[in-house]
PDB file of N, CA and C in Angstrom:
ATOM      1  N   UNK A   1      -2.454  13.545  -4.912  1.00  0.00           N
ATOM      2  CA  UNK A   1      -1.726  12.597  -5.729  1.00  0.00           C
ATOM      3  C   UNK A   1      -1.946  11.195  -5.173  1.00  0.00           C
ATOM      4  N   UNK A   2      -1.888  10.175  -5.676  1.00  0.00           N
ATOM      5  CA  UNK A   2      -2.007   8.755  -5.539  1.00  0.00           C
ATOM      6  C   UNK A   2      -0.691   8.509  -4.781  1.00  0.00           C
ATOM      7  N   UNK A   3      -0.919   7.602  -4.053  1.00  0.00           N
ATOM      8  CA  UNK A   3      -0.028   6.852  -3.127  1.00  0.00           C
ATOM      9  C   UNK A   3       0.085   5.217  -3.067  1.00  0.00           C
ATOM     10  N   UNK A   4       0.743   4.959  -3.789  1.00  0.00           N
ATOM     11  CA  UNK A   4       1.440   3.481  -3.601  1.00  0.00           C
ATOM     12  C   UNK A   4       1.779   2.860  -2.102  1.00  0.00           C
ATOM     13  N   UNK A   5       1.707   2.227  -1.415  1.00  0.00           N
ATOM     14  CA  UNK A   5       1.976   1.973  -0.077  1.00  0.00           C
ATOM     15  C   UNK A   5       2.206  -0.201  -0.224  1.00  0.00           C
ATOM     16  N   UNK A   6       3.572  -0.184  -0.069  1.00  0.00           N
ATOM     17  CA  UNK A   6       3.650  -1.647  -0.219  1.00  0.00           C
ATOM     18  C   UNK A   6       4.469  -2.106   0.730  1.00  0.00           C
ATOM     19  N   UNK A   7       4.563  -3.324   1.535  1.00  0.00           N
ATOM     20  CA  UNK A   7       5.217  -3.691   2.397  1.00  0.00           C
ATOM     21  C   UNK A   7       5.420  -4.891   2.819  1.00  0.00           C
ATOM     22  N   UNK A   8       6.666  -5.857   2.755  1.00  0.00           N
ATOM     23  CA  UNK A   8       6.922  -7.104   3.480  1.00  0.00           C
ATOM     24  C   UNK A   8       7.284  -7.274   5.076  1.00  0.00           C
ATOM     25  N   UNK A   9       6.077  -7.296   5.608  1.00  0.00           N
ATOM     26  CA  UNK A   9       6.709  -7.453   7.036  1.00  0.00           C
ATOM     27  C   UNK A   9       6.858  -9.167   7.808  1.00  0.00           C
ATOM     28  N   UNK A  10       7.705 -10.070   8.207  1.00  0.00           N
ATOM     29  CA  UNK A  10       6.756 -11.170   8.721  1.00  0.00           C
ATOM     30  C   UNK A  10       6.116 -11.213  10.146  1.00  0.00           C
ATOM     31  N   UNK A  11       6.066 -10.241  10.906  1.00  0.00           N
ATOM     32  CA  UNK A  11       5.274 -10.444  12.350  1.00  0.00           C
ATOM     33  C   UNK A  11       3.510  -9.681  12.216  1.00  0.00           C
ATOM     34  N   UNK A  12       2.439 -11.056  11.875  1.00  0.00           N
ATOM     35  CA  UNK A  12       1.806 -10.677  11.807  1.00  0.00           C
ATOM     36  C   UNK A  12       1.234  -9.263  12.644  1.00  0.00           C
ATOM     37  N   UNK A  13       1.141  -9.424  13.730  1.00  0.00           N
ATOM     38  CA  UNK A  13       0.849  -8.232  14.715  1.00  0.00           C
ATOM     39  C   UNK A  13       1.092  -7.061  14.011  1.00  0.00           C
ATOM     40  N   UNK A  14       2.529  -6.834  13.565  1.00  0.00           N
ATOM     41  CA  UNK A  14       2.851  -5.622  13.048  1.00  0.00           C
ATOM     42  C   UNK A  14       2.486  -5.468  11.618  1.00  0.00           C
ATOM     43  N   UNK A  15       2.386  -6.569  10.813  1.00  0.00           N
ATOM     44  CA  UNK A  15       1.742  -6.665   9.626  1.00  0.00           C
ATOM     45  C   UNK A  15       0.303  -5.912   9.777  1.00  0.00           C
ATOM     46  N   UNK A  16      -0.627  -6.114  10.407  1.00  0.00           N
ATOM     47  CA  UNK A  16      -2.076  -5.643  10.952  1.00  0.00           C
ATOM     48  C   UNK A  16      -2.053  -4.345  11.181  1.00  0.00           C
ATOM     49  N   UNK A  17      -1.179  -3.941  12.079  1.00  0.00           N
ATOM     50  CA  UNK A  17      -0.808  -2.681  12.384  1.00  0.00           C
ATOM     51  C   UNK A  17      -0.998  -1.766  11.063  1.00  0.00           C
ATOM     52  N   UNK A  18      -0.138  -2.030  10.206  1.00  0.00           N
ATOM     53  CA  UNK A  18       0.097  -1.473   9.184  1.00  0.00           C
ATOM     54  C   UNK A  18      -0.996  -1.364   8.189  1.00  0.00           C
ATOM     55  N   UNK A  19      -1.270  -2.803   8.056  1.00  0.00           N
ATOM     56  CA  UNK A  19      -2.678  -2.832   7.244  1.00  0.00           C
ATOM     57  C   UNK A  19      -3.978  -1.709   7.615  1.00  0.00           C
ATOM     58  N   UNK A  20      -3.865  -1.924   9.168  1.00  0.00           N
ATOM     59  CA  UNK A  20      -5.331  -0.882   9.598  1.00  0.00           C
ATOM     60  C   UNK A  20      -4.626   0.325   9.559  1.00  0.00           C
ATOM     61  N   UNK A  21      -3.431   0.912   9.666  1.00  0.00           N
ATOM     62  CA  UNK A  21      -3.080   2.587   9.471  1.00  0.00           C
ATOM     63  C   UNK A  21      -3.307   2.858   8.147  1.00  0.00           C
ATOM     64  N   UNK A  22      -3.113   1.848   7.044  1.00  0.00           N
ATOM     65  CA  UNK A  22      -3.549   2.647   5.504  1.00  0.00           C
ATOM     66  C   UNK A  22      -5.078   2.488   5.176  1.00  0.00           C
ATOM     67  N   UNK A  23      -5.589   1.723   5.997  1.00  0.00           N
ATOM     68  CA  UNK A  23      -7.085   1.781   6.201  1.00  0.00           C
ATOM     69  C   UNK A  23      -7.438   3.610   6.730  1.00  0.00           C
ATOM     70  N   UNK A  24      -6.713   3.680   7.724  1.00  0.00           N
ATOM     71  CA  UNK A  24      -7.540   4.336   8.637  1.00  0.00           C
ATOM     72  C   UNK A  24      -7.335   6.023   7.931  1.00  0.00           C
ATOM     73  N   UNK A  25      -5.831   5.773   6.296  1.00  0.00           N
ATOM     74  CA  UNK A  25      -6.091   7.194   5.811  1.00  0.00           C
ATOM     75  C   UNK A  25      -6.899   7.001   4.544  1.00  0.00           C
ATOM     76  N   UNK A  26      -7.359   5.985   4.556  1.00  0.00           N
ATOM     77  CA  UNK A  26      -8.655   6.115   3.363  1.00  0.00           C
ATOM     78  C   UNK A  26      -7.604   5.069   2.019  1.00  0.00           C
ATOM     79  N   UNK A  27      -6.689   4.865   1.915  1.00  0.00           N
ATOM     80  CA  UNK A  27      -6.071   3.829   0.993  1.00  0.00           C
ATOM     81  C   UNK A  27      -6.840   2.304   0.839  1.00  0.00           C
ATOM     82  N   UNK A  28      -6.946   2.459  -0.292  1.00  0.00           N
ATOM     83  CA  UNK A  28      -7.857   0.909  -0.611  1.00  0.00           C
ATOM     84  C   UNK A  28      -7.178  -0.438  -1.057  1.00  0.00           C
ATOM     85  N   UNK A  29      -7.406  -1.388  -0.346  1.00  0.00           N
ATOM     86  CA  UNK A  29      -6.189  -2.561  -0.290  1.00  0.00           C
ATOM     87  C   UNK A  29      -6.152  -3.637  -2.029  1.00  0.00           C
ATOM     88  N   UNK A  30      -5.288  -3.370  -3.031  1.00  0.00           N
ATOM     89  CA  UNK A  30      -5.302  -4.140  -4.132  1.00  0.00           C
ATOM     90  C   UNK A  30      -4.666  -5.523  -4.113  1.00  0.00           C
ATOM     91  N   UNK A  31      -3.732  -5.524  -3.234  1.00  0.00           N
ATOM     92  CA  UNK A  31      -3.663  -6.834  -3.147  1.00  0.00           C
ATOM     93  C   UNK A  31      -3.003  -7.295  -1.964  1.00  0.00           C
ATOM     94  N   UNK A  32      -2.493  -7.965  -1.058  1.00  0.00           N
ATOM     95  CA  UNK A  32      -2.679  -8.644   0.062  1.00  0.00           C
ATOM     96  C   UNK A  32      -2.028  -7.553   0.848  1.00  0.00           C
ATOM     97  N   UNK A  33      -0.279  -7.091   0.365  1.00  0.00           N
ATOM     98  CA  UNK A  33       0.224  -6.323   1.486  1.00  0.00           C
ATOM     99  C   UNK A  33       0.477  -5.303   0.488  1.00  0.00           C
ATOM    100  N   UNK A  34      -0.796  -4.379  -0.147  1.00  0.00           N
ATOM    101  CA  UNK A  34      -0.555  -2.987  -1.662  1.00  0.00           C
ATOM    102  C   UNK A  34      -1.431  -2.561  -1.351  1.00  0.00           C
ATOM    103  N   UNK A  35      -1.380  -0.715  -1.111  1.00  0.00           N
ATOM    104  CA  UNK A  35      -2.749  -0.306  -0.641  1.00  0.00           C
ATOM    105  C   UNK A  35      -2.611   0.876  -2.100  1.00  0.00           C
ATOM    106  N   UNK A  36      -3.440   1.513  -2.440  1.00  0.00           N
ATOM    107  CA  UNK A  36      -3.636   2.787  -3.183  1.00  0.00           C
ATOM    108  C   UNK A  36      -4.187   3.718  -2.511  1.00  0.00           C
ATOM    109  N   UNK A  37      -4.203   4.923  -2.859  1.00  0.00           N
ATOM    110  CA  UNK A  37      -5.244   6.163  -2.396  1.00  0.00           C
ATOM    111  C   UNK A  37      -5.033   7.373  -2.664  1.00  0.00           C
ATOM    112  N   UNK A  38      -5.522   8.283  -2.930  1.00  0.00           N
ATOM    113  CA  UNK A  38      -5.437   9.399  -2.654  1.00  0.00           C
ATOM    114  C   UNK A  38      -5.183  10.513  -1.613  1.00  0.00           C
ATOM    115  N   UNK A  39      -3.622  10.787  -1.380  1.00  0.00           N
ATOM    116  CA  UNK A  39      -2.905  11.381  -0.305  1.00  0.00           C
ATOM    117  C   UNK A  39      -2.407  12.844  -0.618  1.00  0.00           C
ATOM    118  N   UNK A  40      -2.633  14.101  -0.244  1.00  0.00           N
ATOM    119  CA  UNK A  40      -1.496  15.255  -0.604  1.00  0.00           C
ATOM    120  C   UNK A  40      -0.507  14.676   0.495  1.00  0.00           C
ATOM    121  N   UNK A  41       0.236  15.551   0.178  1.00  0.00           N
ATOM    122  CA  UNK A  41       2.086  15.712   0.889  1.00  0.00           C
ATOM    123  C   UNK A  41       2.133  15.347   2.211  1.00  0.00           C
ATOM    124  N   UNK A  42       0.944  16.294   2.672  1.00  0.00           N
ATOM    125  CA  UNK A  42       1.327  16.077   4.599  1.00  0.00           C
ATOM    126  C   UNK A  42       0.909  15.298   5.073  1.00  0.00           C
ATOM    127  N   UNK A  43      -0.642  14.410   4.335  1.00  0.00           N
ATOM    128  CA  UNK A  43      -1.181  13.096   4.753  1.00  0.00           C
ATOM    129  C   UNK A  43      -0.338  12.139   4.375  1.00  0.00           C
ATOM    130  N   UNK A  44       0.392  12.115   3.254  1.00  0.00           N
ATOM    131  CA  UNK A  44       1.277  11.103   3.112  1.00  0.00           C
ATOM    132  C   UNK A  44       2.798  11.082   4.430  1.00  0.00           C
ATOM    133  N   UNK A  45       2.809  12.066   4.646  1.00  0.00           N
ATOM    134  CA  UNK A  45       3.860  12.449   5.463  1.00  0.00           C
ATOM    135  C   UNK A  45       3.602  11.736   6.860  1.00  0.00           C
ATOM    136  N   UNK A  46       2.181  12.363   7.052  1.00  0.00           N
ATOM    137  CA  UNK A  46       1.608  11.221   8.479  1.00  0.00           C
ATOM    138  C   UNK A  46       2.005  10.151   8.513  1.00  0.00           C
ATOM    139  N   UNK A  47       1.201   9.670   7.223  1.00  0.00           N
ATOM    140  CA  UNK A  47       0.898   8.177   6.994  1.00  0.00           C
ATOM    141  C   UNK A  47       2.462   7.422   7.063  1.00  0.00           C
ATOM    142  N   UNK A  48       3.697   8.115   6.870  1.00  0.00           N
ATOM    143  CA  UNK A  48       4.749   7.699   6.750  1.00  0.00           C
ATOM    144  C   UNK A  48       5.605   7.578   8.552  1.00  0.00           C
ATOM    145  N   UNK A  49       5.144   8.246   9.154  1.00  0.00           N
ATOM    146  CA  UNK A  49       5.425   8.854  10.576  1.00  0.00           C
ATOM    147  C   UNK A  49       4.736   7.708  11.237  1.00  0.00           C
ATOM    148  N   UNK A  50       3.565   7.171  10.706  1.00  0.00           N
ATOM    149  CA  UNK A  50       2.627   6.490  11.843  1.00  0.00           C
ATOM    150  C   UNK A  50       3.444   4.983  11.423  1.00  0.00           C
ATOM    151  N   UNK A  51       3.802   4.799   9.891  1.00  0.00           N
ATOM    152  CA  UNK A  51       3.695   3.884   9.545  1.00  0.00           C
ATOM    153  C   UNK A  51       5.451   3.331  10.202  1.00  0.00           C
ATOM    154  N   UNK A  52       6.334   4.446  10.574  1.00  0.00           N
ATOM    155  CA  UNK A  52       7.588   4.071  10.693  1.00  0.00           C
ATOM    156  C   UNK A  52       7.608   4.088  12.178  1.00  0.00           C
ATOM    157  N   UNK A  53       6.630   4.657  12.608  1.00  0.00           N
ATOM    158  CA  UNK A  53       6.664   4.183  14.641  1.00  0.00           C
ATOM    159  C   UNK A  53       5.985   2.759  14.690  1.00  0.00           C
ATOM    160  N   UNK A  54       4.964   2.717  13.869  1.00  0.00           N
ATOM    161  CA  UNK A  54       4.599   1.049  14.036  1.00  0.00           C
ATOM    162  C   UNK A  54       5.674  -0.288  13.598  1.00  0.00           C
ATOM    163  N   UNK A  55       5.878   0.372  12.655  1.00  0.00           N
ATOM    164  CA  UNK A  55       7.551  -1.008  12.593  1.00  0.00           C
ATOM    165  C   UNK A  55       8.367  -0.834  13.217  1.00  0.00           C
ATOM    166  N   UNK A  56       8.742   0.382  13.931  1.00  0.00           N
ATOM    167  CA  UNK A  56       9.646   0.087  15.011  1.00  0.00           C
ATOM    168  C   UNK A  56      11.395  -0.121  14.777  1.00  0.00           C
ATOM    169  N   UNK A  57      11.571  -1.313  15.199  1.00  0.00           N
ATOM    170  CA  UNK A  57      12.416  -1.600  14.846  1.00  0.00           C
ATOM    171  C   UNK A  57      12.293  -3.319  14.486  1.00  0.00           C
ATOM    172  N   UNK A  58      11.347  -3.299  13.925  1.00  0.00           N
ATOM    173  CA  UNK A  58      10.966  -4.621  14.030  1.00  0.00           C
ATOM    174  C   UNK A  58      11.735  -4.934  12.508  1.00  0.00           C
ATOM    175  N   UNK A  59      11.785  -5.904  11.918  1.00  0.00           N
ATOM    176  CA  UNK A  59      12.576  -6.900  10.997  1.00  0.00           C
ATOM    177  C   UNK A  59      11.370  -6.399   9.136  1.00  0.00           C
ATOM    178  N   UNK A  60      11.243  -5.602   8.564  1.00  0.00           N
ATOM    179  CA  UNK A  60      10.473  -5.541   7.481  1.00  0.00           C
ATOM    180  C   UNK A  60      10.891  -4.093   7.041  1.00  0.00           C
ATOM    181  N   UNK A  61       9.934  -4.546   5.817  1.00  0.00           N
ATOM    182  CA  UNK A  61      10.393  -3.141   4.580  1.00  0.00           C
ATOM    183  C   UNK A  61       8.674  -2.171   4.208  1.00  0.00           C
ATOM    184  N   UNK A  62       8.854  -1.369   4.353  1.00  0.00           N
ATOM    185  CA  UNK A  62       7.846  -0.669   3.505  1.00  0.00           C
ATOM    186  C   UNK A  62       7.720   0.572   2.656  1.00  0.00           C
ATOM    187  N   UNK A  63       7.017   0.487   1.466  1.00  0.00           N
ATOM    188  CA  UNK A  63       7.524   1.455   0.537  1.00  0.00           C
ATOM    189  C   UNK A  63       6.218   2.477   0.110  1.00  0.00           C
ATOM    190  N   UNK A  64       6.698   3.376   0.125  1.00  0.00           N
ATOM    191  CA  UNK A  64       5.785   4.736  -0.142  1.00  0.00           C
ATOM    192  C   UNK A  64       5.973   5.041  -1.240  1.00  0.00           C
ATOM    193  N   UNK A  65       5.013   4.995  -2.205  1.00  0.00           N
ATOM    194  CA  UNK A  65       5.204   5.621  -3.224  1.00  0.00           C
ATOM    195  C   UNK A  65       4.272   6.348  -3.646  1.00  0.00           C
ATOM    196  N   UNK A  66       4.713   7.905  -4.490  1.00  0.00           N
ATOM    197  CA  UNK A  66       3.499   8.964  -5.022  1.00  0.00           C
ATOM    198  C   UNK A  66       3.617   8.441  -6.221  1.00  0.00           C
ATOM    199  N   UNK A  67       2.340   8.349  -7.120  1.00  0.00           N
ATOM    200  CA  UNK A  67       2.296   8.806  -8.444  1.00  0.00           C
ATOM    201  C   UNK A  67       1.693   9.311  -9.218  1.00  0.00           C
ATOM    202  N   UNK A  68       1.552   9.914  -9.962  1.00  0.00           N
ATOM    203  CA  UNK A  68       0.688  11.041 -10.965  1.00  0.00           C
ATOM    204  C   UNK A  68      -0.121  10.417 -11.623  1.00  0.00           C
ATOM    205  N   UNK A  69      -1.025  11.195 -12.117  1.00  0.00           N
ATOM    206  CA  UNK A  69      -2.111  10.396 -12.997  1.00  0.00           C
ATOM    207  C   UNK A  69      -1.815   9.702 -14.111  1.00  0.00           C
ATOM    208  N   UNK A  70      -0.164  10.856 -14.895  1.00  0.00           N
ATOM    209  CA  UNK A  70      -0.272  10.242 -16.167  1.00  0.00           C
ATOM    210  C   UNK A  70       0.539   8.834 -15.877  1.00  0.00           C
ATOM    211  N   UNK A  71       1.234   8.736 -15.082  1.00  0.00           N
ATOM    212  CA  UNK A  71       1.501   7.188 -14.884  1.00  0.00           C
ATOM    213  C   UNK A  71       0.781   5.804 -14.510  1.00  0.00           C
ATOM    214  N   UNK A  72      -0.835   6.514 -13.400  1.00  0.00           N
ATOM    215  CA  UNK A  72      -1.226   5.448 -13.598  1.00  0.00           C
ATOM    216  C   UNK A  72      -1.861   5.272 -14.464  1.00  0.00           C
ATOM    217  N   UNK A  73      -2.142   6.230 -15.483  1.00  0.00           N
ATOM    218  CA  UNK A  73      -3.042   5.656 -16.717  1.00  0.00           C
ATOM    219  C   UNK A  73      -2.195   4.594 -17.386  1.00  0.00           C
ATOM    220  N   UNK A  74      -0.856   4.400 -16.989  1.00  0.00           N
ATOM    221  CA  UNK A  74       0.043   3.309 -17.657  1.00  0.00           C
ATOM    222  C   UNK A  74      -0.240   1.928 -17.117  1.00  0.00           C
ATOM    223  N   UNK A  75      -1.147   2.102 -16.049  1.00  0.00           N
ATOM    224  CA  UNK A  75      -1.091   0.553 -15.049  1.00  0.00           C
ATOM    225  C   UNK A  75      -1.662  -0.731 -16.106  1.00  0.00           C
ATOM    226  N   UNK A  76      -1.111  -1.425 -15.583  1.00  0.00           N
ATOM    227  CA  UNK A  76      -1.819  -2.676 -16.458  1.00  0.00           C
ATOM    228  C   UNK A  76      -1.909  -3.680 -15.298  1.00  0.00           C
ATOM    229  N   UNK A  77      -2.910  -4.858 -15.776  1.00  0.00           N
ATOM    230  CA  UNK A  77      -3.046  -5.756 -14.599  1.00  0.00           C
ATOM    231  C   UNK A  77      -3.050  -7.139 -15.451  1.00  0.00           C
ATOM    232  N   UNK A  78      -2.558  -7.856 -15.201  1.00  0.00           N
ATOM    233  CA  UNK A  78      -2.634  -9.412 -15.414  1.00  0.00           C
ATOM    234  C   UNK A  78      -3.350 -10.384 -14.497  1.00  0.00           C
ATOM    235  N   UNK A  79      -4.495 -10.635 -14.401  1.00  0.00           N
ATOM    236  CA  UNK A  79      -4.672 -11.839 -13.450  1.00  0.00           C
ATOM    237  C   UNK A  79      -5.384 -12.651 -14.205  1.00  0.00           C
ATOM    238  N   UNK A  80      -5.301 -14.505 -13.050  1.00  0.00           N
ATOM    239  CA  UNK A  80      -6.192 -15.198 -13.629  1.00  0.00           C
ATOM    240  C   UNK A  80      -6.985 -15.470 -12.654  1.00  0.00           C
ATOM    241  N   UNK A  81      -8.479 -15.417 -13.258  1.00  0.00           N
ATOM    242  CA  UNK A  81      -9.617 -16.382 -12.582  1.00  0.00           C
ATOM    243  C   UNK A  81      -9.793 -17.133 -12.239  1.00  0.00           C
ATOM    244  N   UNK A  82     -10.670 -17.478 -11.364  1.00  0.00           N
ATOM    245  CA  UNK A  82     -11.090 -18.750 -10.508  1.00  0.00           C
ATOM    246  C   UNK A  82     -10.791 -19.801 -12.381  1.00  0.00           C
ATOM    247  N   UNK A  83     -10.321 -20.747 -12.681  1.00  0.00           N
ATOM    248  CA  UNK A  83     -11.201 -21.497 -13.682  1.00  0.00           C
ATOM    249  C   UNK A  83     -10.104 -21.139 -14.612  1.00  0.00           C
ATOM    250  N   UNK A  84      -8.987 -20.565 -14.433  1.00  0.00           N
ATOM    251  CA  UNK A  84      -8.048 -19.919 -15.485  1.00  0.00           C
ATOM    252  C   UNK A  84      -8.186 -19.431 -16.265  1.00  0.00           C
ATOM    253  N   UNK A  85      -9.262 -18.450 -16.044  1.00  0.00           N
ATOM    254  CA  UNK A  85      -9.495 -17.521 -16.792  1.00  0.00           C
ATOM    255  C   UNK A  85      -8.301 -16.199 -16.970  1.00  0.00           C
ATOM    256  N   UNK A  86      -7.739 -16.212 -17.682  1.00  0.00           N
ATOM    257  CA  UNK A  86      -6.286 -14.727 -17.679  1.00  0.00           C
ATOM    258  C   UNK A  86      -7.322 -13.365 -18.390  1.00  0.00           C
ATOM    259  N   UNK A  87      -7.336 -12.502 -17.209  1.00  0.00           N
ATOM    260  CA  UNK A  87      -7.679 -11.599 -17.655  1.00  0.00           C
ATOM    261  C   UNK A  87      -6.313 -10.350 -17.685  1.00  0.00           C
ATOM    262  N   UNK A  88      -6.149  -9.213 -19.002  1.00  0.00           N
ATOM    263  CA  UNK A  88      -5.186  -8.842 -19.303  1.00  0.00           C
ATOM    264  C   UNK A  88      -5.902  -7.643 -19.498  1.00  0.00           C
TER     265      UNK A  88
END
């Protein structure tokens, strides 16, 4: 199943941390602190274990989320281009 992985931390150090653990289970980064990927249960489970000893007790939030296919076929994206270009 797909895995949502999003997080506000402000201490860079631990920000990094985090960034390279959803690297290191194969999650691909969509936008600055949003990773995606493909996780079953117990890799997500890791990924949740590694990800909650690295924050510690440090000051931030991070959110795990599963979701199914038929939801992300619901995704939509809004951005604009270099040049304001809005792509929808």
């Amino acid at each position: 199943m797909r895995t949502l992985v999003s997080y506000d931390i402000e201490d860079d150090r631990i920000r990094n941390k985090i960034s390279e653990a959803c690297k290191d289970y194969g999650l691909t980064r969509i936008q600055y602190s949003v990773f995606i990927g493909e996780l079953n249960h117990n890799r997500r489970d890791e990924l949740r274990q590694r990800l909650r000893k690295t924050l510690g007790r440090n000051f931030g939030k991070i959110l795990i989320c599963p979701i199914c296919d038929k939801d992300l076929r619901l995704l939509t994206e809004i951005r604009v281009e270099p040049g304001g270009t809005i792509v929808d």
